[in-house]
N, C-alpha and C. Protein backbone atom coordinates (compact mmCIF):
# COMPACT_ATOMS: atom_id res chain seq x y z
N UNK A 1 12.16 10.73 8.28
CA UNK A 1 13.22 11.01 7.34
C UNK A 1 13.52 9.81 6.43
N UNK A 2 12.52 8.95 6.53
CA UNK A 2 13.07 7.37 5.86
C UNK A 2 12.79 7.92 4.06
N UNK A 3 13.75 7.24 3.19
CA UNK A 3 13.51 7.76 2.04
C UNK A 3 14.26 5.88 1.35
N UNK A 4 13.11 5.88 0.60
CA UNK A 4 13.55 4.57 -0.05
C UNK A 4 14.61 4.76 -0.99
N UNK A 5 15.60 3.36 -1.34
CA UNK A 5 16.09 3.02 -2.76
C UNK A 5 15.04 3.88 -3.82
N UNK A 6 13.93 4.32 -4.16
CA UNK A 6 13.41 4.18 -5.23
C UNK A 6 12.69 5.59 -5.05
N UNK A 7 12.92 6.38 -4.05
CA UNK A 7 12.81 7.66 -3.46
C UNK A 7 11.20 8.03 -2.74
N UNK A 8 10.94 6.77 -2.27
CA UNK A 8 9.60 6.71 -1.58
C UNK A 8 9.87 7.61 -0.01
N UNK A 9 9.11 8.33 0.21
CA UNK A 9 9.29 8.80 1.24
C UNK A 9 8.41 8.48 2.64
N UNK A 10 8.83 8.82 3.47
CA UNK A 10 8.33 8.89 5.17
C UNK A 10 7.49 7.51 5.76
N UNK A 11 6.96 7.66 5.98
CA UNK A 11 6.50 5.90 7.25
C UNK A 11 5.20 5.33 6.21
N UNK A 12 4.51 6.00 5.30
CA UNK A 12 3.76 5.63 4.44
C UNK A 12 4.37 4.93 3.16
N UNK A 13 5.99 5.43 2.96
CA UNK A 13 6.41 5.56 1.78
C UNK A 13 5.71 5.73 0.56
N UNK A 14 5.44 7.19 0.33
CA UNK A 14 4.87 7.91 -0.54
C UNK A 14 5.51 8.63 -1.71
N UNK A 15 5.56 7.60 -2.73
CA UNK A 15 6.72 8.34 -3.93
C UNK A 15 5.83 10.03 -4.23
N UNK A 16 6.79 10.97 -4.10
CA UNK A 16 6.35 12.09 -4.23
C UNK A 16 5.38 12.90 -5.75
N UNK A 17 5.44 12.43 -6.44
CA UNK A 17 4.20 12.35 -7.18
C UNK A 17 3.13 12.27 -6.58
N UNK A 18 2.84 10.76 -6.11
CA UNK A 18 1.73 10.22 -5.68
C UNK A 18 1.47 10.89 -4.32
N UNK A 19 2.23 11.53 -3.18
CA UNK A 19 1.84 12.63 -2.74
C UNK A 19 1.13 13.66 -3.15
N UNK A 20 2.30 14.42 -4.30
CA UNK A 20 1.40 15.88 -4.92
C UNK A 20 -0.12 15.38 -4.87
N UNK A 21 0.06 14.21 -5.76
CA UNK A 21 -1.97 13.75 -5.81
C UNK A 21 -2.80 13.61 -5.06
N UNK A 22 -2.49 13.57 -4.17
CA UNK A 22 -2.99 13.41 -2.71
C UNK A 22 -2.92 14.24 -1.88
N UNK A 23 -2.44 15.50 -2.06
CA UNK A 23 -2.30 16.89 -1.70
C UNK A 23 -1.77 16.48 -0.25
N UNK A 24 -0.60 15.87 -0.41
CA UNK A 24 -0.01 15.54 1.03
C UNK A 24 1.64 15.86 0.94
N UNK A 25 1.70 16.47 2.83
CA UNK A 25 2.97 16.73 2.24
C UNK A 25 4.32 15.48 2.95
N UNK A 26 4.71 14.64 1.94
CA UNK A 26 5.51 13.44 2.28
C UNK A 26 6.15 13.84 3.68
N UNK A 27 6.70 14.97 3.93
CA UNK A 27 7.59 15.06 4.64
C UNK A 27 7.24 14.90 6.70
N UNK A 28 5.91 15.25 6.03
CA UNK A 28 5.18 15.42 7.48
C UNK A 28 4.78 14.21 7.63
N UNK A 29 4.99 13.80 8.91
CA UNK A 29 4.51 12.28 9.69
C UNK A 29 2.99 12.24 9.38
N UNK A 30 2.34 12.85 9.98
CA UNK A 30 0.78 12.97 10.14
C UNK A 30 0.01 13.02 8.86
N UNK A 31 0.41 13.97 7.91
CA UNK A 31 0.11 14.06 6.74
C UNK A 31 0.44 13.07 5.94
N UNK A 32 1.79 12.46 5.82
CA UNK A 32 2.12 11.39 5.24
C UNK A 32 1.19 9.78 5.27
N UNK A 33 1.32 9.88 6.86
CA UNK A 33 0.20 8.82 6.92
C UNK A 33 -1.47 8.55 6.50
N UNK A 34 -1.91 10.14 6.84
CA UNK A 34 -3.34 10.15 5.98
C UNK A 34 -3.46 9.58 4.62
N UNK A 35 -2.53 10.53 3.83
CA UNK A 35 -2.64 10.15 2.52
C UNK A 35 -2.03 8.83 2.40
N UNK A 36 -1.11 7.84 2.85
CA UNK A 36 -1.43 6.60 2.56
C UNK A 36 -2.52 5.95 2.96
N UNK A 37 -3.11 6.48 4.01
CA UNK A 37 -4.33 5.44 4.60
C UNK A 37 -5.47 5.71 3.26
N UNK A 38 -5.44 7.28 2.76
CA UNK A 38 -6.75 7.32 1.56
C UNK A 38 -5.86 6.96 0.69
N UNK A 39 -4.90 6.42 0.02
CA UNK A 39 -4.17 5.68 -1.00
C UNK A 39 -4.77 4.41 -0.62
N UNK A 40 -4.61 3.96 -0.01
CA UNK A 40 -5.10 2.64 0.45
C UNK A 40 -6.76 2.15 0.39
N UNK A 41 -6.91 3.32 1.26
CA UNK A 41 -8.59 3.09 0.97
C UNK A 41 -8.99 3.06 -0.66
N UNK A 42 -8.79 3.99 -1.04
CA UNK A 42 -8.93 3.65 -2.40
C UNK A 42 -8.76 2.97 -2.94
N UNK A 43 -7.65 1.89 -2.87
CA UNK A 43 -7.12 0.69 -3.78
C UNK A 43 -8.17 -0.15 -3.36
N UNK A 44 -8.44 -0.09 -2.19
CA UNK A 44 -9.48 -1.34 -1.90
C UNK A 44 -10.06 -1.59 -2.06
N UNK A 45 -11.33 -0.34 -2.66
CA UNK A 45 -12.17 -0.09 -3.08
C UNK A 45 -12.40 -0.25 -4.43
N UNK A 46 -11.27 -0.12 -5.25
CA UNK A 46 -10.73 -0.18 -6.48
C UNK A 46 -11.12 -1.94 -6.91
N UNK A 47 -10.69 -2.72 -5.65
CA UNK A 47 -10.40 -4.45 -6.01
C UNK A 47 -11.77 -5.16 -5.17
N UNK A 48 -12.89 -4.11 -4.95
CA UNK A 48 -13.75 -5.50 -4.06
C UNK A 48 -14.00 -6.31 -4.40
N UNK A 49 -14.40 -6.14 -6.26
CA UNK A 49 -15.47 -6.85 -6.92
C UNK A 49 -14.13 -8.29 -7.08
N UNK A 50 -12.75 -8.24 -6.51
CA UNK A 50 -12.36 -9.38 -6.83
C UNK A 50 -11.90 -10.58 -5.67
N UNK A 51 -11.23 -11.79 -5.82
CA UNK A 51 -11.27 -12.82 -5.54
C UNK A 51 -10.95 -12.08 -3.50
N UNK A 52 -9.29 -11.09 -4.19
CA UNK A 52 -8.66 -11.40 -2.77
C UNK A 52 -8.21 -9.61 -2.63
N UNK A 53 -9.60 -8.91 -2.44
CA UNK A 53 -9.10 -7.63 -2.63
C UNK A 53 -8.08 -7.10 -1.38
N UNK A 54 -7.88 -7.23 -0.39
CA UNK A 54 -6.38 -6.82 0.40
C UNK A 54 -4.88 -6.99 -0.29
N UNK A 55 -4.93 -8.52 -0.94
CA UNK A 55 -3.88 -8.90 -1.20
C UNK A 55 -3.68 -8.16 -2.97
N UNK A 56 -4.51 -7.25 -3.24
CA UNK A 56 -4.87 -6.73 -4.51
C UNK A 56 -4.23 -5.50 -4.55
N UNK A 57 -4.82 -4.98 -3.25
CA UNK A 57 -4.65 -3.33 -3.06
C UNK A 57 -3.35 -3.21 -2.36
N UNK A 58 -3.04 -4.15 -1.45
CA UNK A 58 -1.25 -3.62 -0.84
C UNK A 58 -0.29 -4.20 -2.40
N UNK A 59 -0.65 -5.22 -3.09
CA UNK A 59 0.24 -5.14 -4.16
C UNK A 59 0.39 -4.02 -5.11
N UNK A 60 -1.08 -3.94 -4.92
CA UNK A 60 -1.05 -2.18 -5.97
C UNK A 60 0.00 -0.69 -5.09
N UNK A 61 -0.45 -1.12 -3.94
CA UNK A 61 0.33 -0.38 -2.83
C UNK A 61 1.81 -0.19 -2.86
N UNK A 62 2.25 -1.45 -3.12
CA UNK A 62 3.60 -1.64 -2.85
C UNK A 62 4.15 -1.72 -4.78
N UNK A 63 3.69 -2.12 -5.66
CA UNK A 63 3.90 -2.06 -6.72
C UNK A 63 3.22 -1.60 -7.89
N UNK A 64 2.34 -0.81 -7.50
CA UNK A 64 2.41 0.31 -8.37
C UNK A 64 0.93 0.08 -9.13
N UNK A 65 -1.06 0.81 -8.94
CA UNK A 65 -1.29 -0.17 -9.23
C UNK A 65 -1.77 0.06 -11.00
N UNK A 66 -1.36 0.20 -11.47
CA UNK A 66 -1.19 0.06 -13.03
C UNK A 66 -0.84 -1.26 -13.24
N UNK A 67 0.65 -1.45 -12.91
CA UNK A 67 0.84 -2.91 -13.04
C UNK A 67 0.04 -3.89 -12.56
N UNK A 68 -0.43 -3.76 -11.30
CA UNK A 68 -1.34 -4.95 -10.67
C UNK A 68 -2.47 -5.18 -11.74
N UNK A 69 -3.10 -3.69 -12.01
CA UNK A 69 -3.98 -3.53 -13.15
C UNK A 69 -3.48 -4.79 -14.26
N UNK A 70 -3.07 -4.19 -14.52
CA UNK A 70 -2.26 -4.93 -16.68
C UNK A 70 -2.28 -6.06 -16.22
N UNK A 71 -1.66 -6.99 -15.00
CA UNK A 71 -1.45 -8.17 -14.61
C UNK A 71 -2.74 -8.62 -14.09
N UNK A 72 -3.86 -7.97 -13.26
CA UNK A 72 -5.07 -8.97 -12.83
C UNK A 72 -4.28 -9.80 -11.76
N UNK A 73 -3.60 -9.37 -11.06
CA UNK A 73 -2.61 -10.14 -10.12
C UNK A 73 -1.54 -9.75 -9.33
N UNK A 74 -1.39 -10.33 -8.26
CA UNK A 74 -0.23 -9.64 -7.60
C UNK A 74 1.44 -10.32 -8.07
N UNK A 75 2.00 -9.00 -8.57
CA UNK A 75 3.62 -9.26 -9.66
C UNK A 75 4.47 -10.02 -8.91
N UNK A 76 4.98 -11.15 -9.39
CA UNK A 76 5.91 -11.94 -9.14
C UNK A 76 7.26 -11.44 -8.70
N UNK A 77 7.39 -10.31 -7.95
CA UNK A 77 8.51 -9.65 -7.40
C UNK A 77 8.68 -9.88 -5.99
N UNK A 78 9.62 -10.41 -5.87
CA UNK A 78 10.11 -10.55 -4.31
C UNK A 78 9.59 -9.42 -3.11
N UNK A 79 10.05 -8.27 -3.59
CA UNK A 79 9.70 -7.25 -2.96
C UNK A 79 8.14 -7.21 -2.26
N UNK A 80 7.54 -7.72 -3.73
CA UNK A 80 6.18 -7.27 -3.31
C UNK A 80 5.15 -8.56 -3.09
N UNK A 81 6.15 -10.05 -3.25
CA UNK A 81 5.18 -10.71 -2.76
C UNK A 81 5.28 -10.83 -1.09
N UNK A 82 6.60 -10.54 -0.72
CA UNK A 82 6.75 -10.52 0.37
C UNK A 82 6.01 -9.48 1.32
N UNK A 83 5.90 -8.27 0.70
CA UNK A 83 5.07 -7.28 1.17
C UNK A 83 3.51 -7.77 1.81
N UNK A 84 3.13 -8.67 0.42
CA UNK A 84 2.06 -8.66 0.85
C UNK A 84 1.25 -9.69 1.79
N UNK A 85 2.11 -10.96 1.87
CA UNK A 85 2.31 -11.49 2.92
C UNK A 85 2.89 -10.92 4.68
N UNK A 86 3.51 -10.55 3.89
CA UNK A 86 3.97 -9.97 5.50
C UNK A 86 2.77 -9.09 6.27
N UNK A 87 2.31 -8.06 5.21
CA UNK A 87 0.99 -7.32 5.93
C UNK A 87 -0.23 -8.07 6.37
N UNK A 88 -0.34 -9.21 5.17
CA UNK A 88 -1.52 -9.83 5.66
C UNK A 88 -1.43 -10.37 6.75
N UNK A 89 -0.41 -11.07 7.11
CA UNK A 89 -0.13 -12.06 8.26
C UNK A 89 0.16 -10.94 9.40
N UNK A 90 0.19 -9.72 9.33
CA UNK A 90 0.79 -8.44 10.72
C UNK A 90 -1.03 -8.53 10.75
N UNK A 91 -1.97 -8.35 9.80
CA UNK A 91 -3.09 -8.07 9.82
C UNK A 91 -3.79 -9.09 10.45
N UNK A 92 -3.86 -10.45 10.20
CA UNK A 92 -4.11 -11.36 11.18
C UNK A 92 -4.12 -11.90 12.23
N UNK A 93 -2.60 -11.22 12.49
CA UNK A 93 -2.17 -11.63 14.18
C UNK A 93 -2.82 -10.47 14.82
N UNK A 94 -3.06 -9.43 14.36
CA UNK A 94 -3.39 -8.13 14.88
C UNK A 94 -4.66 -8.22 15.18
N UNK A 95 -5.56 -8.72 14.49
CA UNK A 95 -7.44 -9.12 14.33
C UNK A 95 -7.10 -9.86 15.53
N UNK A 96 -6.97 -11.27 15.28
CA UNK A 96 -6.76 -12.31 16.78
C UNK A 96 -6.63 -11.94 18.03
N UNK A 97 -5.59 -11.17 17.98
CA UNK A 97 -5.14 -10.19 19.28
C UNK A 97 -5.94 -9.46 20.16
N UNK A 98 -6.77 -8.52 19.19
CA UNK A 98 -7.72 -7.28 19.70
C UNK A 98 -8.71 -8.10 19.05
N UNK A 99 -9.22 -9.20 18.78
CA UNK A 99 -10.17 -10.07 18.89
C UNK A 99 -11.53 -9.34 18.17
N UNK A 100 -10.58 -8.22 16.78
CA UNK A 100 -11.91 -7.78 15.97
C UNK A 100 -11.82 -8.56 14.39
């Protein structure tokens, strides 16, 4: 039931647009999460050819990626530099951990 400030919805936070596109339905846990995981996959795929494609694709993730686009960079917004630190570093301790 989580619904952002900015009307992102469920544990993926999936602004409902970007659902419809993804033929997912926000509201459902299971579904919600697919379609962020292929939102995601896609972005990634979108940024290999560059320097720091994770830190490319959760900025596009978290801010939208048109902008990341226009900028060639992850946006100087609190929100989202923090985002993307924070994942990388959950992503690191997480590798270390389960030692893949």
């Amino acid at each position: 039931d989580a619904v952002s400030p900015s009307g992102a919805i469920g544990l993926g936070q999936l602004m409902p647009f970007t659902a419809e596109g993804l033929a997912v339905n926000p509201w459902d846990p299971q579904d919600n999460l697919k379609g962020a995981a292929r939102m995601l996959a896609g972005l990634l795929k979108g940024w290999q050819s560059k320097l720091d494609p994770r830190a490319l694709a959760l900025a596009s993730y978290n801010a939208g990626p048109n902008l990341v686009r226009r900028l060639q960079s992850i946006p100087d917004y609190p929100e989202t530099t923090n985002y993307v630190y924070f994942i990388g570093f959950l992503h690191h301790y997480l590798s270390r951990a389960t030692g893949t």
